[in-house]
PDB file of N, CA and C in Angstrom:
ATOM      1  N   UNK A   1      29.713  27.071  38.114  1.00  0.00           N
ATOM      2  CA  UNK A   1      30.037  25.731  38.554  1.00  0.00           C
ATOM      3  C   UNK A   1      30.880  25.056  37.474  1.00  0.00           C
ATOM      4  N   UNK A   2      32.161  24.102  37.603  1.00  0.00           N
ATOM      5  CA  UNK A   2      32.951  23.845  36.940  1.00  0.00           C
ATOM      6  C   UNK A   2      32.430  22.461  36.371  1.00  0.00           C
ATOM      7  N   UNK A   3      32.694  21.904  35.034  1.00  0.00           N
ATOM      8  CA  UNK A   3      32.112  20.625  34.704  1.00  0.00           C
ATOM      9  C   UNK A   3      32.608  20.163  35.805  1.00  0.00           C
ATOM     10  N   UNK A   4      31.897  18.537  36.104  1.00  0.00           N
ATOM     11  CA  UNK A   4      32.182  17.873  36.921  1.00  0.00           C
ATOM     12  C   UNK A   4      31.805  16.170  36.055  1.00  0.00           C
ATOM     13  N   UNK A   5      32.404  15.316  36.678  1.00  0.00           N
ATOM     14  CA  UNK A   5      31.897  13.843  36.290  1.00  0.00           C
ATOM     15  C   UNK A   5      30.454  13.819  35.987  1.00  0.00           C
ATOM     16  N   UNK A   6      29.611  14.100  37.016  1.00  0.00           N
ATOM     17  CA  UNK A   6      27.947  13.668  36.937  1.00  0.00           C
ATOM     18  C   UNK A   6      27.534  15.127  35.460  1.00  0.00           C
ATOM     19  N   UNK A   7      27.731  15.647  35.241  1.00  0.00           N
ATOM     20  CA  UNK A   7      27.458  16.213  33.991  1.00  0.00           C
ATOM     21  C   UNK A   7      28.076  16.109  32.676  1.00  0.00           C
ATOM     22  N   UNK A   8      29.140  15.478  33.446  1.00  0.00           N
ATOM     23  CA  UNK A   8      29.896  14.612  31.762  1.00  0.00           C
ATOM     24  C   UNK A   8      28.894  13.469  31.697  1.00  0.00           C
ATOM     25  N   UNK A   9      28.393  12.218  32.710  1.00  0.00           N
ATOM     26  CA  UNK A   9      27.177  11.135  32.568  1.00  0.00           C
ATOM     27  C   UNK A   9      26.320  11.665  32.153  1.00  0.00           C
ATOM     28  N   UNK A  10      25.599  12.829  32.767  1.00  0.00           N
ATOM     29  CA  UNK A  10      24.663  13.192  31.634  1.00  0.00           C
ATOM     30  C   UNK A  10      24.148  13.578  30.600  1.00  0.00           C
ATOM     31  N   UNK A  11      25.198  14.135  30.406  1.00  0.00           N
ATOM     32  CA  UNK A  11      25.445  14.392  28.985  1.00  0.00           C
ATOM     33  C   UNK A  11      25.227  13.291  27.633  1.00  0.00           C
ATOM     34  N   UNK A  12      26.500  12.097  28.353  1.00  0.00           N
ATOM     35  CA  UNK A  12      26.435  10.892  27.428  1.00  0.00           C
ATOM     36  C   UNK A  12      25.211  10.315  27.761  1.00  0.00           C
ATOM     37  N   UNK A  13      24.620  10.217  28.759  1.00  0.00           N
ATOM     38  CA  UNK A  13      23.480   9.150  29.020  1.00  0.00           C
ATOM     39  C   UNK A  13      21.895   9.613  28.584  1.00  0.00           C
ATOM     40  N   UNK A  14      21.835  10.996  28.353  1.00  0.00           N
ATOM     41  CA  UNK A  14      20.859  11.648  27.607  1.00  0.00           C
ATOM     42  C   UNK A  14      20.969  11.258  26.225  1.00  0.00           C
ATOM     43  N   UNK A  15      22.109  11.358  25.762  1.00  0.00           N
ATOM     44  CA  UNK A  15      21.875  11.344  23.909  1.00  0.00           C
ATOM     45  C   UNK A  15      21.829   9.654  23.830  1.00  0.00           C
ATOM     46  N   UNK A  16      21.978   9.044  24.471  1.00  0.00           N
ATOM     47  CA  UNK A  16      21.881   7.255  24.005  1.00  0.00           C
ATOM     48  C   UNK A  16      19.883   7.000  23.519  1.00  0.00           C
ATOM     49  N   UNK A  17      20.479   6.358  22.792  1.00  0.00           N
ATOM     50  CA  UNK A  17      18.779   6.023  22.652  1.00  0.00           C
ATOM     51  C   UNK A  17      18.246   5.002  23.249  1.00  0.00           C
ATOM     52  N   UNK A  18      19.342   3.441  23.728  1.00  0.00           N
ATOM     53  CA  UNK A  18      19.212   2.494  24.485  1.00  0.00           C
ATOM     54  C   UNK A  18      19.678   3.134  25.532  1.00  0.00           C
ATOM     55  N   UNK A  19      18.800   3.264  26.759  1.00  0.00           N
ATOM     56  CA  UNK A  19      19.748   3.937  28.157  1.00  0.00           C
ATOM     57  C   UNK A  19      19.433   2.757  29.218  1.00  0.00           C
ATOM     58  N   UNK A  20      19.562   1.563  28.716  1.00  0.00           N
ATOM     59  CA  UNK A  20      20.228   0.480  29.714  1.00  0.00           C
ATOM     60  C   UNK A  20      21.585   0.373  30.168  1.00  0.00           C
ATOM     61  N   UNK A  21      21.195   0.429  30.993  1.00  0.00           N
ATOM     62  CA  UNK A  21      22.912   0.687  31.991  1.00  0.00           C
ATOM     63  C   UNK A  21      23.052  -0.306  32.885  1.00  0.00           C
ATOM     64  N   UNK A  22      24.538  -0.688  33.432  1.00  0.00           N
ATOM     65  CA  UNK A  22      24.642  -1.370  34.232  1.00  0.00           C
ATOM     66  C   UNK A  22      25.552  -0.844  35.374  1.00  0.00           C
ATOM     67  N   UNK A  23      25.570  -0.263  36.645  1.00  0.00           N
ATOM     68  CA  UNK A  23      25.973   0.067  37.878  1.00  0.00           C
ATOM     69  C   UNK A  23      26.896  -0.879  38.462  1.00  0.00           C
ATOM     70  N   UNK A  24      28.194  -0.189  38.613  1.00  0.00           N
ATOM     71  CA  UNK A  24      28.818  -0.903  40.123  1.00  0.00           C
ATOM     72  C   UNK A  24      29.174  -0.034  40.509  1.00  0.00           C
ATOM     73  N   UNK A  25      28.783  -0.479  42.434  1.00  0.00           N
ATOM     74  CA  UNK A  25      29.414   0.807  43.116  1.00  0.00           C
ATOM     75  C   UNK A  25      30.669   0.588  44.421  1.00  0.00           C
ATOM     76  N   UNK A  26      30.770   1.672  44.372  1.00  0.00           N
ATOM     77  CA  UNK A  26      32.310   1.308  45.534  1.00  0.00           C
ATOM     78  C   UNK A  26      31.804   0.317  46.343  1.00  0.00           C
ATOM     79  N   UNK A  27      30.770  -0.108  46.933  1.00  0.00           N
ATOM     80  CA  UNK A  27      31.371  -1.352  47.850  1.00  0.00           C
ATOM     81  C   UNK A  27      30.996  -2.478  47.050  1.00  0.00           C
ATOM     82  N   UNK A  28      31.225  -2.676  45.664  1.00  0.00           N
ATOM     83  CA  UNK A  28      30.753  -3.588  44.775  1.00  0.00           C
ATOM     84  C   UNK A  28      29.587  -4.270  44.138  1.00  0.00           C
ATOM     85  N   UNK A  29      28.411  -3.115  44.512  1.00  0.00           N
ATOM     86  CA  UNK A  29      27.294  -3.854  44.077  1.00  0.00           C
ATOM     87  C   UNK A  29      27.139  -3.498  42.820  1.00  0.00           C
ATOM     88  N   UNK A  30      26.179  -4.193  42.438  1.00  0.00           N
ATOM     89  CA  UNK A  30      25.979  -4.192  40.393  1.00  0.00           C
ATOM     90  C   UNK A  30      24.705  -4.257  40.548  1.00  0.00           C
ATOM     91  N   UNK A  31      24.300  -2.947  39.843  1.00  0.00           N
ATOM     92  CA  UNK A  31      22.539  -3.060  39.556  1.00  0.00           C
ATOM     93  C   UNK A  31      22.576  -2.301  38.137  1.00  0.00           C
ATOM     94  N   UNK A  32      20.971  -3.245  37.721  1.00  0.00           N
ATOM     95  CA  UNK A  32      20.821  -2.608  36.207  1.00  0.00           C
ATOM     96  C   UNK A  32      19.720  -1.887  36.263  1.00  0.00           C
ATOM     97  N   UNK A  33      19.619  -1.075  35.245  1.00  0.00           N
ATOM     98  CA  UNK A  33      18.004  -0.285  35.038  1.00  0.00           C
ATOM     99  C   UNK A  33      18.309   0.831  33.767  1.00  0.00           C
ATOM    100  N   UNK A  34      17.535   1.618  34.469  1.00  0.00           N
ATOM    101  CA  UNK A  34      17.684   2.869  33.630  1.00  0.00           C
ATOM    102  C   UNK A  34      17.865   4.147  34.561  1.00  0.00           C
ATOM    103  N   UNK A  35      18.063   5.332  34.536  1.00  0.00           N
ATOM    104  CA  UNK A  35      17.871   6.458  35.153  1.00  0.00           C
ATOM    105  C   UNK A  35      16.542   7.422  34.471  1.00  0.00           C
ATOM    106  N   UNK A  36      15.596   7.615  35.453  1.00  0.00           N
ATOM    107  CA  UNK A  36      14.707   8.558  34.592  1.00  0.00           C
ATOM    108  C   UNK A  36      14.655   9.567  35.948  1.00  0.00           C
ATOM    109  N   UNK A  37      15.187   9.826  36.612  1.00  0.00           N
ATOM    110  CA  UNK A  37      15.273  11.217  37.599  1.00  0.00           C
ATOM    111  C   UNK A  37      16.885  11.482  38.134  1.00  0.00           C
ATOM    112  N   UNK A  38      17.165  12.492  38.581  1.00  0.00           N
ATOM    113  CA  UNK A  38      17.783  12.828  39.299  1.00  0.00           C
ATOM    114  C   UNK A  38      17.676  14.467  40.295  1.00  0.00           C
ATOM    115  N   UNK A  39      18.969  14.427  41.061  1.00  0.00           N
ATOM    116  CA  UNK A  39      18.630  15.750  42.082  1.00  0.00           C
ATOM    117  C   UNK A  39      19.806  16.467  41.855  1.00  0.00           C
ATOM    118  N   UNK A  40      19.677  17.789  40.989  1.00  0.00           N
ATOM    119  CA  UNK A  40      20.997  18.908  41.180  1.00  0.00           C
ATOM    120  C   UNK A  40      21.631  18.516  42.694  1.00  0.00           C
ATOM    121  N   UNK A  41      22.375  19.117  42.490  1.00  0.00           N
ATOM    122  CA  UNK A  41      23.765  19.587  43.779  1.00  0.00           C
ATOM    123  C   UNK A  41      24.083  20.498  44.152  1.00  0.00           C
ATOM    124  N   UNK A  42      24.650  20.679  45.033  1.00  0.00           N
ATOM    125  CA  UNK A  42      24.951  22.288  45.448  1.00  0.00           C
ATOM    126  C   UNK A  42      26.589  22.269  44.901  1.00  0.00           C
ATOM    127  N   UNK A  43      27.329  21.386  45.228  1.00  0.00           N
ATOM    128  CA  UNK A  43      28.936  21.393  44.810  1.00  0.00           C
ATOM    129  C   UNK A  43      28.785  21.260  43.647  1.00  0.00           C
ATOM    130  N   UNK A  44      28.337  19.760  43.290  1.00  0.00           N
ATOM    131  CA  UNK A  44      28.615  18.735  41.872  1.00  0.00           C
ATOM    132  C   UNK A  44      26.900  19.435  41.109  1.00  0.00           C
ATOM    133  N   UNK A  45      26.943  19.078  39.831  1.00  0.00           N
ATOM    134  CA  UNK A  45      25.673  19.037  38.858  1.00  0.00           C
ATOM    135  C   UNK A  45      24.582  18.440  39.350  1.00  0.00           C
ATOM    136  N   UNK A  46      25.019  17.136  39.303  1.00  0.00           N
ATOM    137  CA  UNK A  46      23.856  16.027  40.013  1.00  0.00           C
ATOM    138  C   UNK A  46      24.920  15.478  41.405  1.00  0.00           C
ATOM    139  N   UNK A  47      23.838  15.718  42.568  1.00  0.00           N
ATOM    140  CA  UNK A  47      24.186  14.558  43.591  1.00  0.00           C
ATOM    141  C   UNK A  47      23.486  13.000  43.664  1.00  0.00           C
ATOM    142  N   UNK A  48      22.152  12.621  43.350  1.00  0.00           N
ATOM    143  CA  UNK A  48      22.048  11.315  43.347  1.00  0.00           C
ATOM    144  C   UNK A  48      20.688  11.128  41.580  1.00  0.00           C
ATOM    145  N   UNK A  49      21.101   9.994  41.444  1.00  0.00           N
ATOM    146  CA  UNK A  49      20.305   9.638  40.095  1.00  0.00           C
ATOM    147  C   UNK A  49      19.220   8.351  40.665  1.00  0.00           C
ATOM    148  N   UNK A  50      18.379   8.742  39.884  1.00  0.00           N
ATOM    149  CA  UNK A  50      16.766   7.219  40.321  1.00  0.00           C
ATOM    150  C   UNK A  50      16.895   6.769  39.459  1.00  0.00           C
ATOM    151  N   UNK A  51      17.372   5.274  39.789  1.00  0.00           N
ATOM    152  CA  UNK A  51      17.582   4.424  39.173  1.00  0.00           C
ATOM    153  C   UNK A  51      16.795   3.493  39.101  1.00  0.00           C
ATOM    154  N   UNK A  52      15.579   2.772  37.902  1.00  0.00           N
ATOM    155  CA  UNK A  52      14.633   2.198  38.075  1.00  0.00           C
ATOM    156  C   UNK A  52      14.711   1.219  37.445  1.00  0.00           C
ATOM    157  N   UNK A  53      14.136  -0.626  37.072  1.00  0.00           N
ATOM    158  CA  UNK A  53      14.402  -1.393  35.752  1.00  0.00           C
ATOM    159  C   UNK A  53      14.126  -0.847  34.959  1.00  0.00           C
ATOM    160  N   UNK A  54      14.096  -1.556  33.921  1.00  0.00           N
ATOM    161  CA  UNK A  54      14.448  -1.224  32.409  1.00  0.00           C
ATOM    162  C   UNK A  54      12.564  -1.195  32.092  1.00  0.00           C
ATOM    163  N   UNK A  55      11.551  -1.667  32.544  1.00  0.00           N
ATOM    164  CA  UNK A  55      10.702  -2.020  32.147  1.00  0.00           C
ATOM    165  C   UNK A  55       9.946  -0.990  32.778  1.00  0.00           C
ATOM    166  N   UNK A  56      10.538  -0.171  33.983  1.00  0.00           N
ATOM    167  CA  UNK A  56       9.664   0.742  34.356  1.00  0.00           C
ATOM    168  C   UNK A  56       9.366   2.295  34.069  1.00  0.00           C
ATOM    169  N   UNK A  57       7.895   2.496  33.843  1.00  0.00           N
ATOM    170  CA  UNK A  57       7.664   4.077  33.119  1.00  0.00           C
ATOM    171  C   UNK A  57       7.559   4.801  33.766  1.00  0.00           C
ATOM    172  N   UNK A  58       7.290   4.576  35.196  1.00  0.00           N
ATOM    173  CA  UNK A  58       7.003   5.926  36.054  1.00  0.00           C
ATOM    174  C   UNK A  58       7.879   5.297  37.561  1.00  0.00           C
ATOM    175  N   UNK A  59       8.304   6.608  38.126  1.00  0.00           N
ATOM    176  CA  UNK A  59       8.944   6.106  39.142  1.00  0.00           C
ATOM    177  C   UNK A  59       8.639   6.069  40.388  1.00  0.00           C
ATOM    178  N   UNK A  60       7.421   6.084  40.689  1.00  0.00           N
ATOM    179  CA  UNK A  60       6.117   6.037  41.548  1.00  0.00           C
ATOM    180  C   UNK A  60       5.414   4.342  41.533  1.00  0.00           C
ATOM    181  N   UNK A  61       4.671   4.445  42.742  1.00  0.00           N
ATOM    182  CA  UNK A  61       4.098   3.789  43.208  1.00  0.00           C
ATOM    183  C   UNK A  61       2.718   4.026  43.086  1.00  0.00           C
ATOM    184  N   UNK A  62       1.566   3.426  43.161  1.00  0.00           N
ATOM    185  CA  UNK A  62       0.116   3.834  43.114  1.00  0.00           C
ATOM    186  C   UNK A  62       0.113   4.951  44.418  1.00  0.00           C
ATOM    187  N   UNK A  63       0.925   4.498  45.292  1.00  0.00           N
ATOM    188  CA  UNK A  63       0.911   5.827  46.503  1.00  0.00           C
ATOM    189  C   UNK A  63       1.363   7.075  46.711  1.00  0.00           C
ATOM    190  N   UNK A  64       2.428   6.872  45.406  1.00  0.00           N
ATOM    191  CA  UNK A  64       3.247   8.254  44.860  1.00  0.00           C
ATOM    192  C   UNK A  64       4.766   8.206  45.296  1.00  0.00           C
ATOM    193  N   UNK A  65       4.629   7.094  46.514  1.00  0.00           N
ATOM    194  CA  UNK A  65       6.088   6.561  46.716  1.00  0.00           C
ATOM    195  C   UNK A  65       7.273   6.474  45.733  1.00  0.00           C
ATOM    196  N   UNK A  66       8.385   6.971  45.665  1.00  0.00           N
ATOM    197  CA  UNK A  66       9.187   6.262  44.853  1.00  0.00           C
ATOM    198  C   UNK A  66       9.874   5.025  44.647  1.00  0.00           C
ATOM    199  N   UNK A  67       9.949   3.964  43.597  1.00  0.00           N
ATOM    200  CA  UNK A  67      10.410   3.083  43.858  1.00  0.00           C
ATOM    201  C   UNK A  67      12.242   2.509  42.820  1.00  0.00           C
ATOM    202  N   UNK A  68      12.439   1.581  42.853  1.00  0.00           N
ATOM    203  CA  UNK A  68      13.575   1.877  42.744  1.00  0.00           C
ATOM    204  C   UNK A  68      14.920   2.712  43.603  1.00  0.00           C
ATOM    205  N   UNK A  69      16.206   3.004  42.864  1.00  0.00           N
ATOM    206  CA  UNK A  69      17.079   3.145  44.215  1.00  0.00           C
ATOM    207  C   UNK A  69      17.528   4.236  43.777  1.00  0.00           C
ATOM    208  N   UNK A  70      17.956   5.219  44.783  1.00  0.00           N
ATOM    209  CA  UNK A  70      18.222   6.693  44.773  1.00  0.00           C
ATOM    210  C   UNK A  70      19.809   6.164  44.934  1.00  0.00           C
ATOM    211  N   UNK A  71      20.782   6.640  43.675  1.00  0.00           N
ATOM    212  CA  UNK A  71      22.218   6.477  43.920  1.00  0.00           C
ATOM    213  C   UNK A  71      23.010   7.632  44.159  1.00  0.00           C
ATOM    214  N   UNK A  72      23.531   8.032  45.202  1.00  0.00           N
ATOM    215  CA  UNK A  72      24.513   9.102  45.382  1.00  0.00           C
ATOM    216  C   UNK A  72      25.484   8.868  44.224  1.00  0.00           C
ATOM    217  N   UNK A  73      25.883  10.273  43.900  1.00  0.00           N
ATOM    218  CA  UNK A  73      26.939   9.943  42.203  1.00  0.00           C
ATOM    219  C   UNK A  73      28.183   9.656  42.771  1.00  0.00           C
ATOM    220  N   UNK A  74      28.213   9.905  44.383  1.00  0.00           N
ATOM    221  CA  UNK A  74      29.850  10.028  44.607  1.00  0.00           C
ATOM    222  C   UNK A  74      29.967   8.360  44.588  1.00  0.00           C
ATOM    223  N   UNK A  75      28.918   7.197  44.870  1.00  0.00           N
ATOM    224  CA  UNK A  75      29.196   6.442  45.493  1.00  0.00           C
ATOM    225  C   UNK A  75      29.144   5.365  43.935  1.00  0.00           C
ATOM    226  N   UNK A  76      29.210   6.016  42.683  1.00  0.00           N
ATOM    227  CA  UNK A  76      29.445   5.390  41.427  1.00  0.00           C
ATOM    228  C   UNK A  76      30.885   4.895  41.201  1.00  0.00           C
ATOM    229  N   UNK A  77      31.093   3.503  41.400  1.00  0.00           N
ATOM    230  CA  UNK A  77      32.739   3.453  40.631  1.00  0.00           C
ATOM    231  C   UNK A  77      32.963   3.379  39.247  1.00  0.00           C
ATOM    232  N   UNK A  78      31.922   2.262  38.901  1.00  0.00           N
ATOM    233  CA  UNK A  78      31.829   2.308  37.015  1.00  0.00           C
ATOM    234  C   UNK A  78      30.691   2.254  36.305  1.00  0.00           C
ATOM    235  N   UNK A  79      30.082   3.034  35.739  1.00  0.00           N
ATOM    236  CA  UNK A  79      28.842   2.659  34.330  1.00  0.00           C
ATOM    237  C   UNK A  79      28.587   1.900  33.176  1.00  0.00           C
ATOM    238  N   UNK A  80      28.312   1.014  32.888  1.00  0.00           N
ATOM    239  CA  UNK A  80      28.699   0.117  32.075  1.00  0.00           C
ATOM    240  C   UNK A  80      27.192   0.497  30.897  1.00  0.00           C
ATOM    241  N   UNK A  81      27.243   1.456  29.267  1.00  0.00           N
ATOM    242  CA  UNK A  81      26.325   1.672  28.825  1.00  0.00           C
ATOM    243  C   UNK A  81      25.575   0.706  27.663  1.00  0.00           C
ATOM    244  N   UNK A  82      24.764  -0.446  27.966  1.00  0.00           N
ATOM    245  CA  UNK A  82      24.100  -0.957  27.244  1.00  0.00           C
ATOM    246  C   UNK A  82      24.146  -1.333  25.992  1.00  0.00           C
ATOM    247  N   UNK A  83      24.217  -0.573  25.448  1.00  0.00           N
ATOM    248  CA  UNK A  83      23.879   0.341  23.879  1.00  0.00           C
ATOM    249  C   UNK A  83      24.585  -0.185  23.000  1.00  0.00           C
ATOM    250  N   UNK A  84      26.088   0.429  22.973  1.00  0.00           N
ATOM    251  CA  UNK A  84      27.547   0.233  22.918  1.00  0.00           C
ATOM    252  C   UNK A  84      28.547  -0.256  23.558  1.00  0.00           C
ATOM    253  N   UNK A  85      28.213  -0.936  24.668  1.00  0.00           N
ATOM    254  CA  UNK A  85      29.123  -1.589  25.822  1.00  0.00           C
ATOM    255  C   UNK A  85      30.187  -0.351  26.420  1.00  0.00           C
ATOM    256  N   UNK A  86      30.118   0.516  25.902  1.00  0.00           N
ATOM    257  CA  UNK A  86      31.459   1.733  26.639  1.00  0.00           C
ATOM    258  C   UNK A  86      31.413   1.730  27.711  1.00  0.00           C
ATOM    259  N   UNK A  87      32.170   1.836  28.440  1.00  0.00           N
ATOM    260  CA  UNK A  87      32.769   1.973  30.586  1.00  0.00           C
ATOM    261  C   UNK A  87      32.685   2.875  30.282  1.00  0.00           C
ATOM    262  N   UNK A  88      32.625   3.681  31.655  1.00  0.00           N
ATOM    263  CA  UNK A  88      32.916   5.131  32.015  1.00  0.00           C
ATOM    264  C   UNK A  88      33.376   4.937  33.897  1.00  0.00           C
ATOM    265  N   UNK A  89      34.417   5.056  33.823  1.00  0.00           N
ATOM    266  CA  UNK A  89      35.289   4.970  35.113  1.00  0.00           C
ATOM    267  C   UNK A  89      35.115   6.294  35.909  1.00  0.00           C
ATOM    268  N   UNK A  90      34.741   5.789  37.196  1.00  0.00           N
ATOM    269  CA  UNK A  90      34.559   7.406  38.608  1.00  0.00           C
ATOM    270  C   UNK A  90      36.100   7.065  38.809  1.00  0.00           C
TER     271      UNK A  90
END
């Protein structure tokens, strides 16, 4: 499988030690959190990342539900990383 975008993000977004991030996506929404899951791909590395606040440790519910938002990577336009303020443009 050839690098792709979502394994260049993970790459950078693993070694940060602040991994507050800020999301916008193609139809312009902006959400913040963190990522503590995601789901390989069959084309790309990762197809979608769980994206949870910043305050949350587990990405479950007392019911086992997940909470927080499952983001398809295709549907990322920009990452905005916390830490260091660096963009990273889809």
């Amino acid at each position: 499988m050839k690098t792709d975008s979502s394994f260049v993000l993970y790459c950078i977004y693993f070694k940060l030690k602040n991994r507050s991030i800020e999301i916008e996506l193609k139809n312009h929404l902006v959400l913040k959190g963190k990522f503590i899951g995601f789901f390989r791909g069959n084309t790309t590395y990762i197809s979608k990342w769980h994206l949870v606040d910043e305050n949350v440790l587990l990405g479950t519910d007392e019911f086992g539900f997940l909470i927080g938002h499952l983001i398809k990577h295709n549907d990322i336009s920009k990452i905005k990383f916390l830490e260091d303020y660096s963009i990273m443009n889809f």
